[in-house]
C-alpha atoms as a PDB file:
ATOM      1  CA  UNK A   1       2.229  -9.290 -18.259  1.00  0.00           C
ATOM      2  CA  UNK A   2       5.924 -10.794 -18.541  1.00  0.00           C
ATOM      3  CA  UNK A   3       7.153  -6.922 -18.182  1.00  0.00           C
ATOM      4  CA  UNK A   4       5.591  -6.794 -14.209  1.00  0.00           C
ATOM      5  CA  UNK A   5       7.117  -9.872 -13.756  1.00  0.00           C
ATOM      6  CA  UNK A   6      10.254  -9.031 -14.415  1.00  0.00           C
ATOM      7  CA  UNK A   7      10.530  -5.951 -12.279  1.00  0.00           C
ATOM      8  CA  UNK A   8      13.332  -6.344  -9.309  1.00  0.00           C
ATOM      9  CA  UNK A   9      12.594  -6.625  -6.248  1.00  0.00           C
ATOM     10  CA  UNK A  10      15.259  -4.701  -4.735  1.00  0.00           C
ATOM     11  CA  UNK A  11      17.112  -2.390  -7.789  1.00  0.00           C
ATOM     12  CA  UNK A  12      20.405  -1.519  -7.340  1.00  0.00           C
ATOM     13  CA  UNK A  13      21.775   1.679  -9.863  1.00  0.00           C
ATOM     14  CA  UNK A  14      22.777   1.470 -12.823  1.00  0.00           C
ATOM     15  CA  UNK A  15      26.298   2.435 -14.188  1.00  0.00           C
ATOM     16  CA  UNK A  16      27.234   5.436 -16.208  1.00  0.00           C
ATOM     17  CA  UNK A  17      26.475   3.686 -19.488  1.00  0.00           C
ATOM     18  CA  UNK A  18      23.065   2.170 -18.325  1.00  0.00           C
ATOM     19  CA  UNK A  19      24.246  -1.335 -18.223  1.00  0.00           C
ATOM     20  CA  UNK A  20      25.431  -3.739 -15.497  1.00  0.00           C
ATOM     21  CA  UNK A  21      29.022  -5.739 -15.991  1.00  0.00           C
ATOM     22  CA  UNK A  22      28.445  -9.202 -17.709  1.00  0.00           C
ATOM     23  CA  UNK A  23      27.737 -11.581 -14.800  1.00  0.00           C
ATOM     24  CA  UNK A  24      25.805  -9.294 -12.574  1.00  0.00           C
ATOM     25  CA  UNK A  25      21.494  -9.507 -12.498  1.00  0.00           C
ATOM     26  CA  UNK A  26      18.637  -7.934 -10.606  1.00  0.00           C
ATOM     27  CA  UNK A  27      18.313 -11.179  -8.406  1.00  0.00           C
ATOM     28  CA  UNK A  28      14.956 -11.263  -7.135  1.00  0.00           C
ATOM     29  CA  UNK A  29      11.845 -10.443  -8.979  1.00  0.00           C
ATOM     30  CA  UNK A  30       8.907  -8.559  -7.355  1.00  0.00           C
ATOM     31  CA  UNK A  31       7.260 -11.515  -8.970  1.00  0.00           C
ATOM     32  CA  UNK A  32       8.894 -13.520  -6.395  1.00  0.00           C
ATOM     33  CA  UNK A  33       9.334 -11.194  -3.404  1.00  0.00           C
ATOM     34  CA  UNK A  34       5.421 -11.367  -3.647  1.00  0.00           C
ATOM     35  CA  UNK A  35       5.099 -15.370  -3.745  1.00  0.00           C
ATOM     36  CA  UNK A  36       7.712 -15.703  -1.370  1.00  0.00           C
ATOM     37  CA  UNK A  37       5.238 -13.894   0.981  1.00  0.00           C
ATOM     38  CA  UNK A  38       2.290 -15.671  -0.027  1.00  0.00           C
ATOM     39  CA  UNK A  39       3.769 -18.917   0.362  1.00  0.00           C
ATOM     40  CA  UNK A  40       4.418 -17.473   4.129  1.00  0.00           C
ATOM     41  CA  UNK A  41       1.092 -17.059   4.549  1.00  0.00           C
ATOM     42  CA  UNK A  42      -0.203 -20.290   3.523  1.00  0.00           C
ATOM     43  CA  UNK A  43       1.670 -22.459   5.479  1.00  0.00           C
ATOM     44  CA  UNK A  44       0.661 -20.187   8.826  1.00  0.00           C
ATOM     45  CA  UNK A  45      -2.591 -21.305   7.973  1.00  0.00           C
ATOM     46  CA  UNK A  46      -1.854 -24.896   7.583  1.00  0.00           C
ATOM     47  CA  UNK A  47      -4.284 -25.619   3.934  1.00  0.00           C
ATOM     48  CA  UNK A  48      -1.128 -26.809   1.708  1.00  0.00           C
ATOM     49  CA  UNK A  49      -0.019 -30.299   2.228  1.00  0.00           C
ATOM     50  CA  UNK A  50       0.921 -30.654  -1.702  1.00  0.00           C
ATOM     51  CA  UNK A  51       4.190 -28.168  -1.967  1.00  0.00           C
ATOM     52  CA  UNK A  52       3.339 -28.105  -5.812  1.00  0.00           C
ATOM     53  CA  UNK A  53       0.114 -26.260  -5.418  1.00  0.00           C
ATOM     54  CA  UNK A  54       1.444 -24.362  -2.691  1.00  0.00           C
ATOM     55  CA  UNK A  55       3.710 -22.604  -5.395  1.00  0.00           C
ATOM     56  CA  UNK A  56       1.132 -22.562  -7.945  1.00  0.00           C
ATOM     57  CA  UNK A  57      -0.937 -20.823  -5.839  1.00  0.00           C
ATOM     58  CA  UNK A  58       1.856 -18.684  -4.252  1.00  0.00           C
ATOM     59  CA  UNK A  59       2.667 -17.333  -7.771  1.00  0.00           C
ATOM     60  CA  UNK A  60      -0.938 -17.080  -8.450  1.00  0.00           C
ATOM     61  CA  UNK A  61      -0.934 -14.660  -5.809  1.00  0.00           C
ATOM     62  CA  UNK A  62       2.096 -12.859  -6.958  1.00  0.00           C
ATOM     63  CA  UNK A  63       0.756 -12.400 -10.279  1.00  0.00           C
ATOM     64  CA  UNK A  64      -2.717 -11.122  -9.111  1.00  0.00           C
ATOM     65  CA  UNK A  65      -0.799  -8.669  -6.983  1.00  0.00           C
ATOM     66  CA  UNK A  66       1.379  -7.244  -9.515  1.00  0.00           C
ATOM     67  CA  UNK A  67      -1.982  -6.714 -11.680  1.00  0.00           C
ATOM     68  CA  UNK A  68      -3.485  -4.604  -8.888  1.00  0.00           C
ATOM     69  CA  UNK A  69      -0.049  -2.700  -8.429  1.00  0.00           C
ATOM     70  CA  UNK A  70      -0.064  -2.052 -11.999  1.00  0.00           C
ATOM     71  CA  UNK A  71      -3.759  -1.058 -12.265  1.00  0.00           C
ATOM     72  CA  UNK A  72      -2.727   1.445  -9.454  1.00  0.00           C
ATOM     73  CA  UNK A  73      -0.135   3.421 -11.434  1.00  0.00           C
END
């Protein structure tokens, strides 16, 4: 599972040698592109007043969706 969670969100190429300059990272994970969305969700809907389990659940989400995506390749 921790390899789908690490995919980025938005990739950016690589350089000649396959490696990024020290300092540089992929940013975002899909992981969290997906949670961030979730956690839109939610609040529209009003049924998270604690903001812990909002992000549990937000990343629960996340993590169900990357299992489908991978499920689907």
């Amino acid at each position: 599972m921790s390899e789908i969670r690490d995919i980025p969100a938005f990739p950016t190429a690589q350089y000649a040698d396959g490696v990024r300059p020290s300092g540089f990272d992929n940013g975002m994970t899909l992981r969290d592109y997906f949670a961030r969305g979730a956690i839109q969700g939610l609040l529209n809907n009003g049924m998270h007043p604690n903001m812990y389990q909002l992000a549990r659940d937000a990343y629960a989400i996340a993590d169900a969706l990357l299992v489908i995506r991978a499920e689907d390749e």
